[in-house]
N, C-alpha and C. Protein backbone atom coordinates (compact mmCIF):
# COMPACT_ATOMS: atom_id res chain seq x y z
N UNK A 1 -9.32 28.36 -4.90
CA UNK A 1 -9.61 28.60 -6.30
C UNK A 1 -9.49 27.33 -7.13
N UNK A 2 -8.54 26.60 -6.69
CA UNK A 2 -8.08 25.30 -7.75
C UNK A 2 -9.27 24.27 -7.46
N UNK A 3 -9.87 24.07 -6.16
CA UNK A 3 -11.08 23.10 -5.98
C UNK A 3 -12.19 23.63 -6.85
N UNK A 4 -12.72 25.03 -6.54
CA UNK A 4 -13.60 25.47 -7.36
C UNK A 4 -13.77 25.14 -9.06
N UNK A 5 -12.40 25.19 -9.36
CA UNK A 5 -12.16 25.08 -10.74
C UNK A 5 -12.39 23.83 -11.19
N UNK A 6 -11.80 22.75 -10.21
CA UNK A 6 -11.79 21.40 -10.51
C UNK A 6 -13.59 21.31 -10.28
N UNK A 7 -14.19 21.38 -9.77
CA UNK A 7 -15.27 21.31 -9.26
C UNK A 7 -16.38 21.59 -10.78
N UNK A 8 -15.83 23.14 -11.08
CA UNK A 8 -17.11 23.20 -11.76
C UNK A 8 -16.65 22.74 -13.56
N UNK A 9 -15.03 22.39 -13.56
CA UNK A 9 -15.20 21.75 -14.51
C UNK A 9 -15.85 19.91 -14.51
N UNK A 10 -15.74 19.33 -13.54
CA UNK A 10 -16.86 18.18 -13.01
C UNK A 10 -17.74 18.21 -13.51
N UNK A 11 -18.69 19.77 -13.28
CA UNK A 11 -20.19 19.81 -13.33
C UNK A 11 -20.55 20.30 -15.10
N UNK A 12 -19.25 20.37 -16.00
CA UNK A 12 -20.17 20.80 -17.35
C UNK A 12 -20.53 19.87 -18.29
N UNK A 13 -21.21 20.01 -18.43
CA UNK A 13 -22.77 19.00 -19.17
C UNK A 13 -22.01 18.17 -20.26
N UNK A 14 -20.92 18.38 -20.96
CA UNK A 14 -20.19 17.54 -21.84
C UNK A 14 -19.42 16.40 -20.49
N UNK A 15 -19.18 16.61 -20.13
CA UNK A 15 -18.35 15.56 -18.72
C UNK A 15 -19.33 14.93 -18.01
N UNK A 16 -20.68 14.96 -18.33
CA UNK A 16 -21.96 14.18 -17.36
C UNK A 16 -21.58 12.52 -17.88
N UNK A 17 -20.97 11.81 -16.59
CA UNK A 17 -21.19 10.64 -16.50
C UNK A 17 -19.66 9.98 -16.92
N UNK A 18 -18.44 10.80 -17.03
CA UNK A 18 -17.47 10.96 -17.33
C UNK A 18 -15.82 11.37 -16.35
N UNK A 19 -16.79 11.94 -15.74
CA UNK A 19 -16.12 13.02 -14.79
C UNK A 19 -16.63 13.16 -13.26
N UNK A 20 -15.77 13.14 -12.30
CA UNK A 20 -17.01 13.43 -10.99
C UNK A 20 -15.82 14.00 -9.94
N UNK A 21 -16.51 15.54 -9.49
CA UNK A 21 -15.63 16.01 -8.22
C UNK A 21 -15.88 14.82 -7.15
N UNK A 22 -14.80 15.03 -6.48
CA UNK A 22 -14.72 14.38 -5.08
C UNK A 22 -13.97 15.29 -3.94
N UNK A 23 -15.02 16.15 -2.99
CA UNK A 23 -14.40 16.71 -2.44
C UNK A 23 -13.14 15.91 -1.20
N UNK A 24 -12.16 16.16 -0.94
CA UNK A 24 -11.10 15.61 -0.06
C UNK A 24 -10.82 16.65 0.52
N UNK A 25 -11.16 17.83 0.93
CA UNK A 25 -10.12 18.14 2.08
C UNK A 25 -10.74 18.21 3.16
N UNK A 26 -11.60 17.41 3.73
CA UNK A 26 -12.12 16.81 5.23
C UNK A 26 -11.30 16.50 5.49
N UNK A 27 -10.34 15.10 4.90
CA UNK A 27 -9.59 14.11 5.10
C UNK A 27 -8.26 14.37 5.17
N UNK A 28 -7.76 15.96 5.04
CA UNK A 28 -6.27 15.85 5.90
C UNK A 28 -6.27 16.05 7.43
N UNK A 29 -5.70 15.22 7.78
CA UNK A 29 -5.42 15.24 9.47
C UNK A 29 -4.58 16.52 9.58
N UNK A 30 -4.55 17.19 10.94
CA UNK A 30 -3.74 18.22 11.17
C UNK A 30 -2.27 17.63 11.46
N UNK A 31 -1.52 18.61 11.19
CA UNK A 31 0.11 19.02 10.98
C UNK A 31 0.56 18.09 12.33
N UNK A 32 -0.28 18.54 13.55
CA UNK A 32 0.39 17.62 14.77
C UNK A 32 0.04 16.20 14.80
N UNK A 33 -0.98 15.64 14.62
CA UNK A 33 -1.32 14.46 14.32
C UNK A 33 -1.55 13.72 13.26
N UNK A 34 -0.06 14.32 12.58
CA UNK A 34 0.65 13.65 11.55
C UNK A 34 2.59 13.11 11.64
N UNK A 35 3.00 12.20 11.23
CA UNK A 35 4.13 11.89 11.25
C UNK A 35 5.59 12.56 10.99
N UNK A 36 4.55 13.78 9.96
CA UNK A 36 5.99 14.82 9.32
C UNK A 36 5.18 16.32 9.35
N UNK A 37 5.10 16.49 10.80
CA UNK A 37 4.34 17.74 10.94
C UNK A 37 4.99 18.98 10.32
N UNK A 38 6.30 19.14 9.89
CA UNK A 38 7.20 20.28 9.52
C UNK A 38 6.81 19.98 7.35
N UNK A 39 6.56 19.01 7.11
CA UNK A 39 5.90 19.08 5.86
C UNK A 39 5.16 19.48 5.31
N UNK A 40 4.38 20.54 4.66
CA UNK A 40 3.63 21.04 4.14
C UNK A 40 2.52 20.50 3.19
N UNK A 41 3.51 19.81 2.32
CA UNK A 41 3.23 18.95 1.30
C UNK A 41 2.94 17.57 1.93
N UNK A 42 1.86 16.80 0.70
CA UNK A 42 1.86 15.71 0.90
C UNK A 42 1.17 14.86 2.38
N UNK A 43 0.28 16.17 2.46
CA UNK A 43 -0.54 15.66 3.68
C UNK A 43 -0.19 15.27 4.75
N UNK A 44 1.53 15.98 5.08
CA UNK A 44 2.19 15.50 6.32
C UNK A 44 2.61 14.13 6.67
N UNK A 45 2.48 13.10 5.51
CA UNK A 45 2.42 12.11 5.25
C UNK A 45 2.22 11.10 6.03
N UNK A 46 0.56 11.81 6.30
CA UNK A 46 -0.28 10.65 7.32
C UNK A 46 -0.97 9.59 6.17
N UNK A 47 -0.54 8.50 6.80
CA UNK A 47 -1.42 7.58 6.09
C UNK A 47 -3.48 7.15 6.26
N UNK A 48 -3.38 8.14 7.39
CA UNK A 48 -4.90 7.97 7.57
C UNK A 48 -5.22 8.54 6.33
N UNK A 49 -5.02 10.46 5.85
CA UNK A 49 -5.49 10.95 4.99
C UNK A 49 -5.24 10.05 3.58
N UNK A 50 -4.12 9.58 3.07
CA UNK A 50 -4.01 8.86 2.11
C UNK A 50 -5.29 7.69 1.78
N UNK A 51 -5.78 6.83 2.80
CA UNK A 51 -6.54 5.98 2.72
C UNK A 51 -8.11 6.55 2.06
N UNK A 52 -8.24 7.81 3.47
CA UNK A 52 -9.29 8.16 3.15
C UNK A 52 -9.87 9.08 1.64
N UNK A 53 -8.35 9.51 0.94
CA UNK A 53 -8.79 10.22 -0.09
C UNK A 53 -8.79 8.86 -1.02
N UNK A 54 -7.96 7.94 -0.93
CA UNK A 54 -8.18 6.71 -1.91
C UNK A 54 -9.64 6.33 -1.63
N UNK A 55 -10.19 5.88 -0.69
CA UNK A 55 -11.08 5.68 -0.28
C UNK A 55 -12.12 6.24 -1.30
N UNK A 56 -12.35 7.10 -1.17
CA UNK A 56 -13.36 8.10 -1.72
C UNK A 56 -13.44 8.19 -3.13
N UNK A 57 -12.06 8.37 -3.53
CA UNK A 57 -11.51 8.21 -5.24
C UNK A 57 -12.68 7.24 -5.68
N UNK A 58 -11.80 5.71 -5.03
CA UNK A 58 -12.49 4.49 -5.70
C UNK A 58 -14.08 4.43 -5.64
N UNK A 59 -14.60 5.17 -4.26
CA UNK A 59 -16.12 4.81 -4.75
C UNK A 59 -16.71 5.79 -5.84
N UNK A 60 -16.07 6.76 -6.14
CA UNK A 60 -16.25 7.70 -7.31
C UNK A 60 -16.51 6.98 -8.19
N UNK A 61 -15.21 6.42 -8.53
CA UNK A 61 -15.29 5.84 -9.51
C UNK A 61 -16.14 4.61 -9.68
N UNK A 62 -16.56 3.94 -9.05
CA UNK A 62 -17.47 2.92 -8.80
C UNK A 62 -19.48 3.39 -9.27
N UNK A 63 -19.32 4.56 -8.86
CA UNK A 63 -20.46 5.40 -8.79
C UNK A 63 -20.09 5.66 -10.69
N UNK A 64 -18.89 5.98 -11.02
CA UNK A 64 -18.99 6.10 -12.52
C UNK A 64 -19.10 5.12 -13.36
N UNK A 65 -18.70 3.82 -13.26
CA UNK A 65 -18.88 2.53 -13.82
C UNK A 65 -20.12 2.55 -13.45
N UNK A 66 -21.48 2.33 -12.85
CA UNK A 66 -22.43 2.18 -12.34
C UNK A 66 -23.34 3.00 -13.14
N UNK A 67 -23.03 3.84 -13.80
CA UNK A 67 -23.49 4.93 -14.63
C UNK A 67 -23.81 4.48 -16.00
């Protein structure tokens, strides 16, 4: 529900060019092939997923400067 929300507040026409979803949850690794598999939170605190949601952030935002 909370992606959806984030999502389609992204998409309303006052936020065009302002605002931009970025979907991330490809980018959590599973519970076992993570460092703190008993963590819930915090993406098990693999640093792959960290990179890759930064990752993605910044070209967002890159894609919004570009705008």
């Amino acid at each position: 529900a909370i992606r959806k929300a984030q999502e389609a507040a992204a998409a309303k026409p006052e936020f065009k060019g302002s605002v931009l979803f970025v979907e991330t949850r490809d980018f959590v690794r599973k519970a076992e092939d993570s460092p703190n598999p008993s963590h819930g939170h915090h993406e098990f605190g693999n640093a792959e997923t960290y990179f890759l949601v930064g990752d993605a952030l910044g070209k967002g935002l890159l894609k919004l400067q570009s705008n």
